[in-house]
PDB file of N, CA and C in Angstrom:
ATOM      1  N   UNK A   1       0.846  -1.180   0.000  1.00  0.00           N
ATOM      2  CA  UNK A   1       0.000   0.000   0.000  1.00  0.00           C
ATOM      3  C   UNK A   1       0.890   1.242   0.000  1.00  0.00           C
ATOM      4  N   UNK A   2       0.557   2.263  -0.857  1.00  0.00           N
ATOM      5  CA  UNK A   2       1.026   3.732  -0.966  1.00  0.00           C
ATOM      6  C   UNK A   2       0.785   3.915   0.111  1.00  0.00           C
ATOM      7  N   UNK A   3       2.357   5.285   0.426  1.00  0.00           N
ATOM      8  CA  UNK A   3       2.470   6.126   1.153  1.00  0.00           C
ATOM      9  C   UNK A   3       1.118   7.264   1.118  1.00  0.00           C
ATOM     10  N   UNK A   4       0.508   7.545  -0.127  1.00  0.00           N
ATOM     11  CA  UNK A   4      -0.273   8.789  -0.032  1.00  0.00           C
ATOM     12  C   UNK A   4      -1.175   7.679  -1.275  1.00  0.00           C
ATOM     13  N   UNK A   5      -2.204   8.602  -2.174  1.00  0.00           N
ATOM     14  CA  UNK A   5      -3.057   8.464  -2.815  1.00  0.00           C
ATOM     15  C   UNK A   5      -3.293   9.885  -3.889  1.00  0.00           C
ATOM     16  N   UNK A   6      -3.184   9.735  -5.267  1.00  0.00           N
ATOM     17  CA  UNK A   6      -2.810  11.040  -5.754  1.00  0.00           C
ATOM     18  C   UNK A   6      -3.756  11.038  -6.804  1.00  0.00           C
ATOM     19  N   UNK A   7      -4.409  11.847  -6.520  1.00  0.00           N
ATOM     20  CA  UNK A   7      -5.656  12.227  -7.534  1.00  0.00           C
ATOM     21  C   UNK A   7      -5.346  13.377  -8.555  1.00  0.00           C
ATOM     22  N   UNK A   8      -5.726  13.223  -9.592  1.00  0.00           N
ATOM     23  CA  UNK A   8      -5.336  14.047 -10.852  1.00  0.00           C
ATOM     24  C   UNK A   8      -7.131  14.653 -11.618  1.00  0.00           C
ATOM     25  N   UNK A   9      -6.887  15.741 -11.696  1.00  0.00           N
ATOM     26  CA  UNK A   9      -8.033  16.396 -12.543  1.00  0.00           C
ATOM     27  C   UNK A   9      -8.007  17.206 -13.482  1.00  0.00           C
ATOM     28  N   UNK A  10      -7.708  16.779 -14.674  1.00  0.00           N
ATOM     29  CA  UNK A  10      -7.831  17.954 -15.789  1.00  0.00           C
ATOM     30  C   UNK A  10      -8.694  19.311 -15.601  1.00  0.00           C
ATOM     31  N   UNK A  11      -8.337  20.308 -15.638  1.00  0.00           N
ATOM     32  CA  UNK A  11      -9.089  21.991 -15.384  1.00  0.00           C
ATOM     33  C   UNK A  11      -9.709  22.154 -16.509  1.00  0.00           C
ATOM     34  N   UNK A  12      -9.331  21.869 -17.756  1.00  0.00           N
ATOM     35  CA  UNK A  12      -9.734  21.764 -19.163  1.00  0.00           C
ATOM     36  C   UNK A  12     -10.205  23.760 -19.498  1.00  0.00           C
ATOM     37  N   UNK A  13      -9.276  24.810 -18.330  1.00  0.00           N
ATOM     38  CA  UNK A  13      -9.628  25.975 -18.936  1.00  0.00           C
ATOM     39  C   UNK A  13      -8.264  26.521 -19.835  1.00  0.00           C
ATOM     40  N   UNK A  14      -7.576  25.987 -20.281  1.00  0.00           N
ATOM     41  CA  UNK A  14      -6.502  26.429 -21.041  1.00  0.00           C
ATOM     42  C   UNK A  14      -5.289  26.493 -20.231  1.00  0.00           C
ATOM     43  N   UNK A  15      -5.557  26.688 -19.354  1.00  0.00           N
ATOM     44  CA  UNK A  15      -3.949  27.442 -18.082  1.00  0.00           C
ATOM     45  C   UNK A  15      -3.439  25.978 -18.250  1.00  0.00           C
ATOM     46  N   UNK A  16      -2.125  25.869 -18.526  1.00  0.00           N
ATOM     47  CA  UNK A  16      -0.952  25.027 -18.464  1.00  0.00           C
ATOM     48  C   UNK A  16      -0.300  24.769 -17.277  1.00  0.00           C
ATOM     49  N   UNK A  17      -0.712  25.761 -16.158  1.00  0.00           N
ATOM     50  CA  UNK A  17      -0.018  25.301 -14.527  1.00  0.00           C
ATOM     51  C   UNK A  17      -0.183  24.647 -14.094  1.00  0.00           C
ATOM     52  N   UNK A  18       0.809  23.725 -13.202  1.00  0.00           N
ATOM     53  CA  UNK A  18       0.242  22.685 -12.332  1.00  0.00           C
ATOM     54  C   UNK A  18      -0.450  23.199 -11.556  1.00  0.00           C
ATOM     55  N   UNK A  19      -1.686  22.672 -10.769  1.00  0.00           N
ATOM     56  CA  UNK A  19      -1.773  23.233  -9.455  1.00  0.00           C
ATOM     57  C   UNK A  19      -1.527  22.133  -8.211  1.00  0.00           C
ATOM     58  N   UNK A  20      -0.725  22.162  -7.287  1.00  0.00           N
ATOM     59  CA  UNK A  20      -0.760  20.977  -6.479  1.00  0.00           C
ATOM     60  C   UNK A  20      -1.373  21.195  -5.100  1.00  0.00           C
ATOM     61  N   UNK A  21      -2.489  20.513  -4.356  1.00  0.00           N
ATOM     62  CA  UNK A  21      -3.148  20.439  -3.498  1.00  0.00           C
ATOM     63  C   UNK A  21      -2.395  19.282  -2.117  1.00  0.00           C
ATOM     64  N   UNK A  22      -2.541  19.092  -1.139  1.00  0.00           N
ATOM     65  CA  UNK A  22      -1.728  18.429   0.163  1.00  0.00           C
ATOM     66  C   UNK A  22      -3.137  18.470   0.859  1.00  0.00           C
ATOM     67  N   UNK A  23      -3.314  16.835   1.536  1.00  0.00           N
ATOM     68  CA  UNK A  23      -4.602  16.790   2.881  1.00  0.00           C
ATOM     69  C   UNK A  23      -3.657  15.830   3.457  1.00  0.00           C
ATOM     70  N   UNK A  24      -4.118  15.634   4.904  1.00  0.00           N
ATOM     71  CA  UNK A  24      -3.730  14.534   6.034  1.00  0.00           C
ATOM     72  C   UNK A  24      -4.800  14.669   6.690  1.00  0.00           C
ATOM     73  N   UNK A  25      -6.089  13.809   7.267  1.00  0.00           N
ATOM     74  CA  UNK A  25      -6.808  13.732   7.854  1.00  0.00           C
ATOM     75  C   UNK A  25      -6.061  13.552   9.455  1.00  0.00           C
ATOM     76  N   UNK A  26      -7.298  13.522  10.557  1.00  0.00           N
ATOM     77  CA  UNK A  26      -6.682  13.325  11.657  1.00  0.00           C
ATOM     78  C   UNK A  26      -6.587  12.130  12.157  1.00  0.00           C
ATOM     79  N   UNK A  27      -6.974  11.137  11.383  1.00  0.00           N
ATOM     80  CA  UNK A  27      -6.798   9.821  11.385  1.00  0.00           C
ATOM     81  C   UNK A  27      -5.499   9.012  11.395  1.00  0.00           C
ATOM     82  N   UNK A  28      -4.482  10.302  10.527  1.00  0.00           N
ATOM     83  CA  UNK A  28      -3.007   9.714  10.641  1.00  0.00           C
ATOM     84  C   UNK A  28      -2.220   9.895  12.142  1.00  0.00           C
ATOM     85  N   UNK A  29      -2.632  11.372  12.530  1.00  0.00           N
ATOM     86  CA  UNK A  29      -2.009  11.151  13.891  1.00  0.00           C
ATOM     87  C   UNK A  29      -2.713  12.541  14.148  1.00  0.00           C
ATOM     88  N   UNK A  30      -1.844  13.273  14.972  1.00  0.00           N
ATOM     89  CA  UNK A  30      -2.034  14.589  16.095  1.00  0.00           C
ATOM     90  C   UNK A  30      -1.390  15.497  14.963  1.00  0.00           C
ATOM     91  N   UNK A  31      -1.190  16.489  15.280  1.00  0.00           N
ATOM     92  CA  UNK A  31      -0.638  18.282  14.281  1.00  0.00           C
ATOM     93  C   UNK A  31       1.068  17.957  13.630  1.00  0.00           C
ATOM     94  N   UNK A  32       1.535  17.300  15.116  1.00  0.00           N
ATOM     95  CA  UNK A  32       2.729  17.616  14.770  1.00  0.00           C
ATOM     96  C   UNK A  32       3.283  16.486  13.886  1.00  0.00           C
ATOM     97  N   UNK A  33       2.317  14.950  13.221  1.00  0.00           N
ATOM     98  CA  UNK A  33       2.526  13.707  12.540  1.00  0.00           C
ATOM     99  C   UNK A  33       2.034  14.582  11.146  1.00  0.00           C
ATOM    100  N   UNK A  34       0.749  14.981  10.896  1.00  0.00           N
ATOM    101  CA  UNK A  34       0.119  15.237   9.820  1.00  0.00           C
ATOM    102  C   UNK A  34       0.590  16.303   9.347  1.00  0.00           C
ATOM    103  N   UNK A  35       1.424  17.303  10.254  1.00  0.00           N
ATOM    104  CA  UNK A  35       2.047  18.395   9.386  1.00  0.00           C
ATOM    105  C   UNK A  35       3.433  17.653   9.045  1.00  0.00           C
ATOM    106  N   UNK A  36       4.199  16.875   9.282  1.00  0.00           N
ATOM    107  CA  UNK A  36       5.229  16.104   8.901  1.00  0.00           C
ATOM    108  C   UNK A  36       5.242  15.312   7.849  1.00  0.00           C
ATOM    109  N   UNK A  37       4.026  14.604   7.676  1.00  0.00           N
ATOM    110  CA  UNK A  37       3.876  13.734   6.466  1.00  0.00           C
ATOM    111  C   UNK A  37       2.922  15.135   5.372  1.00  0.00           C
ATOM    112  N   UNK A  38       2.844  16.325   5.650  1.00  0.00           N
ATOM    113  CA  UNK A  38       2.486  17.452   4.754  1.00  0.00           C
ATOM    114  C   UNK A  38       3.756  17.706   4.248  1.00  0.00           C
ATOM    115  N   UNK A  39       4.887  18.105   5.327  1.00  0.00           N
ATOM    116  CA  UNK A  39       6.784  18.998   4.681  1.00  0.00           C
ATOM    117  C   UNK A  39       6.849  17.841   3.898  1.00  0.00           C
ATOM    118  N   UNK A  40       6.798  16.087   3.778  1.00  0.00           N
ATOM    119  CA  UNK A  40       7.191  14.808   3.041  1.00  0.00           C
ATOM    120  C   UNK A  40       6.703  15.361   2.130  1.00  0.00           C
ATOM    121  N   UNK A  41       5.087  15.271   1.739  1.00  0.00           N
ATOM    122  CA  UNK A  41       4.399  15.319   0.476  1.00  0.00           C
ATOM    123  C   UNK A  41       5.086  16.732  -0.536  1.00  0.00           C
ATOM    124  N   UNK A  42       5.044  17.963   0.223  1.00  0.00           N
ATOM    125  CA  UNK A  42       5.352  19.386  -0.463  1.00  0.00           C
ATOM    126  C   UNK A  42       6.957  19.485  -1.199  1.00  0.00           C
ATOM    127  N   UNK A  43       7.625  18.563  -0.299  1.00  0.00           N
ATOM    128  CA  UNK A  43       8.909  18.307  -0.732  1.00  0.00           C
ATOM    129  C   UNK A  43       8.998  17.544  -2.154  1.00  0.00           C
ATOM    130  N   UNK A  44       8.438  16.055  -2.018  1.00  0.00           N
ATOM    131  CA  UNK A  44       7.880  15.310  -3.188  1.00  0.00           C
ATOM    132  C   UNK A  44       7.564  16.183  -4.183  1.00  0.00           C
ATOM    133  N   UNK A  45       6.270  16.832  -4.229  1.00  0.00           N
ATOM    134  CA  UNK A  45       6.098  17.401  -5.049  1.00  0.00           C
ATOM    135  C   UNK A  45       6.921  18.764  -5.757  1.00  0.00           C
ATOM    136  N   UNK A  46       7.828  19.705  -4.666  1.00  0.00           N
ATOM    137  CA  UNK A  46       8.633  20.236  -5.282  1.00  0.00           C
ATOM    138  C   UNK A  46       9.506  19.992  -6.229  1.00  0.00           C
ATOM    139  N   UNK A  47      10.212  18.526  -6.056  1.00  0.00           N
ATOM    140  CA  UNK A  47      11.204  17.768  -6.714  1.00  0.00           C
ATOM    141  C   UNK A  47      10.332  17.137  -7.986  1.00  0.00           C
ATOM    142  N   UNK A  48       9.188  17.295  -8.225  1.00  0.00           N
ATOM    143  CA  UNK A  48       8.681  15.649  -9.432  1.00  0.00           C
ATOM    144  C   UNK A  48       7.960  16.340  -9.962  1.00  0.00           C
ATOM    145  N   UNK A  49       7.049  17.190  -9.465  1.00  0.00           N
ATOM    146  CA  UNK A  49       5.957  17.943 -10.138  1.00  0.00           C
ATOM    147  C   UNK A  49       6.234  19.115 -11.229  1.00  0.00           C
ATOM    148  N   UNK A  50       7.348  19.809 -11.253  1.00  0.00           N
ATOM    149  CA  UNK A  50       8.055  20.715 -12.423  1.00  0.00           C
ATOM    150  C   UNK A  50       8.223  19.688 -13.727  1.00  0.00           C
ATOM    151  N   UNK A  51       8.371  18.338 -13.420  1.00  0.00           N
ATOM    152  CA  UNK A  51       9.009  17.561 -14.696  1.00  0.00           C
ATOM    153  C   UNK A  51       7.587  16.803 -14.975  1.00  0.00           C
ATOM    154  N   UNK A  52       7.309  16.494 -14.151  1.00  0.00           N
ATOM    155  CA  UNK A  52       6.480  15.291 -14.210  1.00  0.00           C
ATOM    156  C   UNK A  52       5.040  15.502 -14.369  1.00  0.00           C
ATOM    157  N   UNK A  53       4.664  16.284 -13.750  1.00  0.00           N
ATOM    158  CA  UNK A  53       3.308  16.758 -13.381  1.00  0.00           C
ATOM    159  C   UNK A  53       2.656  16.846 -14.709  1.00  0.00           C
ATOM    160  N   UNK A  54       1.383  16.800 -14.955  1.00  0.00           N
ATOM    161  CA  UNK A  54       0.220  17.213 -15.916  1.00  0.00           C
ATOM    162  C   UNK A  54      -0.039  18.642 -16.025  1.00  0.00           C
ATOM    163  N   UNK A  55       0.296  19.521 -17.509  1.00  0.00           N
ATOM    164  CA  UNK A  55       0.126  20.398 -17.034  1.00  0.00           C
ATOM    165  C   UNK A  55      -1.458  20.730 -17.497  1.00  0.00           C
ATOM    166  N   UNK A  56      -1.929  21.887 -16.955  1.00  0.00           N
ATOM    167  CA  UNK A  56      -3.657  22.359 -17.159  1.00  0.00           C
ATOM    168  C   UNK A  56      -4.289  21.296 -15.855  1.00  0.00           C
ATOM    169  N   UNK A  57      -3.711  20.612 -15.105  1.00  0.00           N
ATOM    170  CA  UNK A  57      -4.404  19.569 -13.970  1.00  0.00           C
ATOM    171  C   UNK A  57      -4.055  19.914 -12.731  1.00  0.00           C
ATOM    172  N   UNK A  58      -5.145  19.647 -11.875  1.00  0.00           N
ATOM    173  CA  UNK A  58      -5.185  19.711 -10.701  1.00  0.00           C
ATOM    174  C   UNK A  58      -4.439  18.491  -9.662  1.00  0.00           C
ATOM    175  N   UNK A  59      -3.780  18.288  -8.684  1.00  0.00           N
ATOM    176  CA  UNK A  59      -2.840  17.020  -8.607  1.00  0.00           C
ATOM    177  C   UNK A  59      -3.252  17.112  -6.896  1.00  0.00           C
ATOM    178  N   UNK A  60      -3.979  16.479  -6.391  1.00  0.00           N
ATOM    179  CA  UNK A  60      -4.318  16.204  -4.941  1.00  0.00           C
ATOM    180  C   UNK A  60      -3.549  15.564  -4.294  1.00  0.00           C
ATOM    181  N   UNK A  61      -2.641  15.521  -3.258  1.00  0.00           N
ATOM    182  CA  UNK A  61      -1.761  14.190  -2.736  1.00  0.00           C
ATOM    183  C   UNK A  61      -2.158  14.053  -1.194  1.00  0.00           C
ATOM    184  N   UNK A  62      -2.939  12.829  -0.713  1.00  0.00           N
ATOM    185  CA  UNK A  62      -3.974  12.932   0.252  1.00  0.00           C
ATOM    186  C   UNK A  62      -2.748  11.647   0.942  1.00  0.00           C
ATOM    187  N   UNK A  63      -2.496  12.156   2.132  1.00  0.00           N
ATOM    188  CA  UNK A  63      -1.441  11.122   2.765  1.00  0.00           C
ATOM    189  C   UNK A  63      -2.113  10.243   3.100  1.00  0.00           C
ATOM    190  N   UNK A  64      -1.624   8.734   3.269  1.00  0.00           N
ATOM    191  CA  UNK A  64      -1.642   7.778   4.357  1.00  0.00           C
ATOM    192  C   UNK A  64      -0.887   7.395   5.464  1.00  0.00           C
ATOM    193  N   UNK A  65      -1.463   6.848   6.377  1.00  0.00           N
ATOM    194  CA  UNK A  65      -0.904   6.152   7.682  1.00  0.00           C
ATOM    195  C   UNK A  65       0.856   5.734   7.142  1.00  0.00           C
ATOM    196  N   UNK A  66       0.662   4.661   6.250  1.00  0.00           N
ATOM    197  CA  UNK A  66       1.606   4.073   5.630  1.00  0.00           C
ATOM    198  C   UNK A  66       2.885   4.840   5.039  1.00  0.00           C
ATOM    199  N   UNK A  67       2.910   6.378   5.222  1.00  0.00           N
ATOM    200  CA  UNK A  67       3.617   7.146   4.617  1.00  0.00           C
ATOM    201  C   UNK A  67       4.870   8.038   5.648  1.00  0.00           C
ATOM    202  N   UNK A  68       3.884   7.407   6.773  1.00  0.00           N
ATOM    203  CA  UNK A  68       4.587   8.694   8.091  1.00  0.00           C
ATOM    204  C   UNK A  68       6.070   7.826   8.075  1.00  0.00           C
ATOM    205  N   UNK A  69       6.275   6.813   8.275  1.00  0.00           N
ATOM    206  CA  UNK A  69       7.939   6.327   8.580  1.00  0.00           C
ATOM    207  C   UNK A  69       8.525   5.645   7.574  1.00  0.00           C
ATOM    208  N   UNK A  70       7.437   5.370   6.340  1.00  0.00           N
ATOM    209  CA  UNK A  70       8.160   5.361   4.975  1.00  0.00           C
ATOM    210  C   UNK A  70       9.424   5.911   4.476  1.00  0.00           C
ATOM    211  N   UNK A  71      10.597   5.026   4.034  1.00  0.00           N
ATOM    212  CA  UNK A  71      11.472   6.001   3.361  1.00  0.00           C
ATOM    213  C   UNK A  71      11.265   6.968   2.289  1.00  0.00           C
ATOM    214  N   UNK A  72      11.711   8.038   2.264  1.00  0.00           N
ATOM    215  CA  UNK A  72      11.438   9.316   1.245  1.00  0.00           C
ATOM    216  C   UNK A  72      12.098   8.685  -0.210  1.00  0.00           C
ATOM    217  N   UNK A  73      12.694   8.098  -0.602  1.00  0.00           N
ATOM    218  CA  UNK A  73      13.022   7.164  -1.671  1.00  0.00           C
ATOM    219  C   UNK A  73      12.005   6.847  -2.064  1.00  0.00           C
ATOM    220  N   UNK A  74      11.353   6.099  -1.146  1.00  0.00           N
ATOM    221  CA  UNK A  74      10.750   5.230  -1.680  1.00  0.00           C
ATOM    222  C   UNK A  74       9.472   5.960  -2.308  1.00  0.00           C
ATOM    223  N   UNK A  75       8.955   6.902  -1.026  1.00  0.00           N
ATOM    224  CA  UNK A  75       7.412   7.907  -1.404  1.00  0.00           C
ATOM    225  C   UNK A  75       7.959   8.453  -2.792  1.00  0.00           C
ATOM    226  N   UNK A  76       9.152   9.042  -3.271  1.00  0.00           N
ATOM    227  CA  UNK A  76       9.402   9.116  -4.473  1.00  0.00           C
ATOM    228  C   UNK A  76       9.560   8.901  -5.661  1.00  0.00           C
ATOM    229  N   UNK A  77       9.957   7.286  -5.449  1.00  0.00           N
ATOM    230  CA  UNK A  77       9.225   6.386  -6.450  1.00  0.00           C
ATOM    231  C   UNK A  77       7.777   6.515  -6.903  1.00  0.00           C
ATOM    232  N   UNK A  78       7.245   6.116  -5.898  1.00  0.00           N
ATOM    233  CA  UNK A  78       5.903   5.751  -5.947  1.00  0.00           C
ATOM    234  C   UNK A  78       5.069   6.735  -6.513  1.00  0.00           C
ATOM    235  N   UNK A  79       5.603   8.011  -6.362  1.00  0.00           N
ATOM    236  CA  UNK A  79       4.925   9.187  -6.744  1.00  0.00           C
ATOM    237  C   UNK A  79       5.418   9.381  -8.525  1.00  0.00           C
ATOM    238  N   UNK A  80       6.487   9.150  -8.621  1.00  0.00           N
ATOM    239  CA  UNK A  80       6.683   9.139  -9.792  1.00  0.00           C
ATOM    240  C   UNK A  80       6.189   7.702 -11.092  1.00  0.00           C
ATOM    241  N   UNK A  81       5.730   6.904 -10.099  1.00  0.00           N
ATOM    242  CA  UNK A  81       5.120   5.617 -10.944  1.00  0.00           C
ATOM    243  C   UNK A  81       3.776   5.924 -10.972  1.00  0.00           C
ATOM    244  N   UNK A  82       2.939   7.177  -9.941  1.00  0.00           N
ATOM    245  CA  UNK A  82       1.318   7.765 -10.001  1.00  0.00           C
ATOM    246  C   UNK A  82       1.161   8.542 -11.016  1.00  0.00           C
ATOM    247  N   UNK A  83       2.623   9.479 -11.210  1.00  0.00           N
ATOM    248  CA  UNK A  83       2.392  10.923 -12.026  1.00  0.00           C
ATOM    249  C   UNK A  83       2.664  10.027 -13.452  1.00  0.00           C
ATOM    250  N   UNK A  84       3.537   8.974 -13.794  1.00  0.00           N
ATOM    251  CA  UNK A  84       3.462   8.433 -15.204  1.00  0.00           C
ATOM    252  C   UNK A  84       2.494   7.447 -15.689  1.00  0.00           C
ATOM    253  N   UNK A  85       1.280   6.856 -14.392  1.00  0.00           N
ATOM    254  CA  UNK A  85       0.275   6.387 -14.698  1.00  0.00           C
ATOM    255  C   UNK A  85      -0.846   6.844 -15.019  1.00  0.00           C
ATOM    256  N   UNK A  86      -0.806   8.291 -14.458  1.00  0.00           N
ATOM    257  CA  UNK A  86      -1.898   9.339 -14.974  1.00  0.00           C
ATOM    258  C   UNK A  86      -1.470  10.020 -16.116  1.00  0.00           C
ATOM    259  N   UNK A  87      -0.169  10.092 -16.354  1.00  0.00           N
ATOM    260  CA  UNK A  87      -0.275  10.898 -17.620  1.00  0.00           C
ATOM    261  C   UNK A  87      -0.292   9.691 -18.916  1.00  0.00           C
ATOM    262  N   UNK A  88      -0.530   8.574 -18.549  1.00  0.00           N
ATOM    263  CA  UNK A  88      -1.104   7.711 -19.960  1.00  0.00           C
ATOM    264  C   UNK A  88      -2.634   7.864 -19.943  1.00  0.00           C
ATOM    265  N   UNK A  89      -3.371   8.397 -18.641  1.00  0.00           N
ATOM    266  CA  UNK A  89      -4.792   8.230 -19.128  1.00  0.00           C
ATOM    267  C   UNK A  89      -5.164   9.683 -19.529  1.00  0.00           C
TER     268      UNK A  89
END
């Protein structure tokens, strides 16, 4: 099971920007877990989303449990095997 869950939405209004969105429910932990696995995700996406990303789409990255003591390698992979599975559909 993924570290996070990454939802993609075409805007379909012309704009070519990514836009990237970050959630952690309180289900993963207390402020100071869910803002931690937030700096993971924002980081991720700083690094992958300039190259990788869809552009004109909206890109949600909604953490999981499974993500908080995950290696950052690895959430990086994984994110980059989401962003090249959405950009075939």
């Amino acid at each position: 099971m993924p570290g996070f869950v990454l939802l993609v939405r075409p805007r379909g209004d012309g704009d070519e920007t990514i836009r990237v969105g970050f959630t952690v429910t309180k289900k993963i932990g207390n402020a100071v877990v869910r803002n931690r696995m937030k700096r993971r995700l924002r980081a991720l996406a700083r690094e992958l989303m300039p190259s990788d990303g869809i552009g004109g789409a909206d890109h949600v990255l909604i953490g999981r449990q499974s993500g908080i003591e995950r290696p950052y390698s690895l959430l990086r992979d994984e994110l980059a095997k989401a962003l090249a599975k959405a950009r075939r559909r």
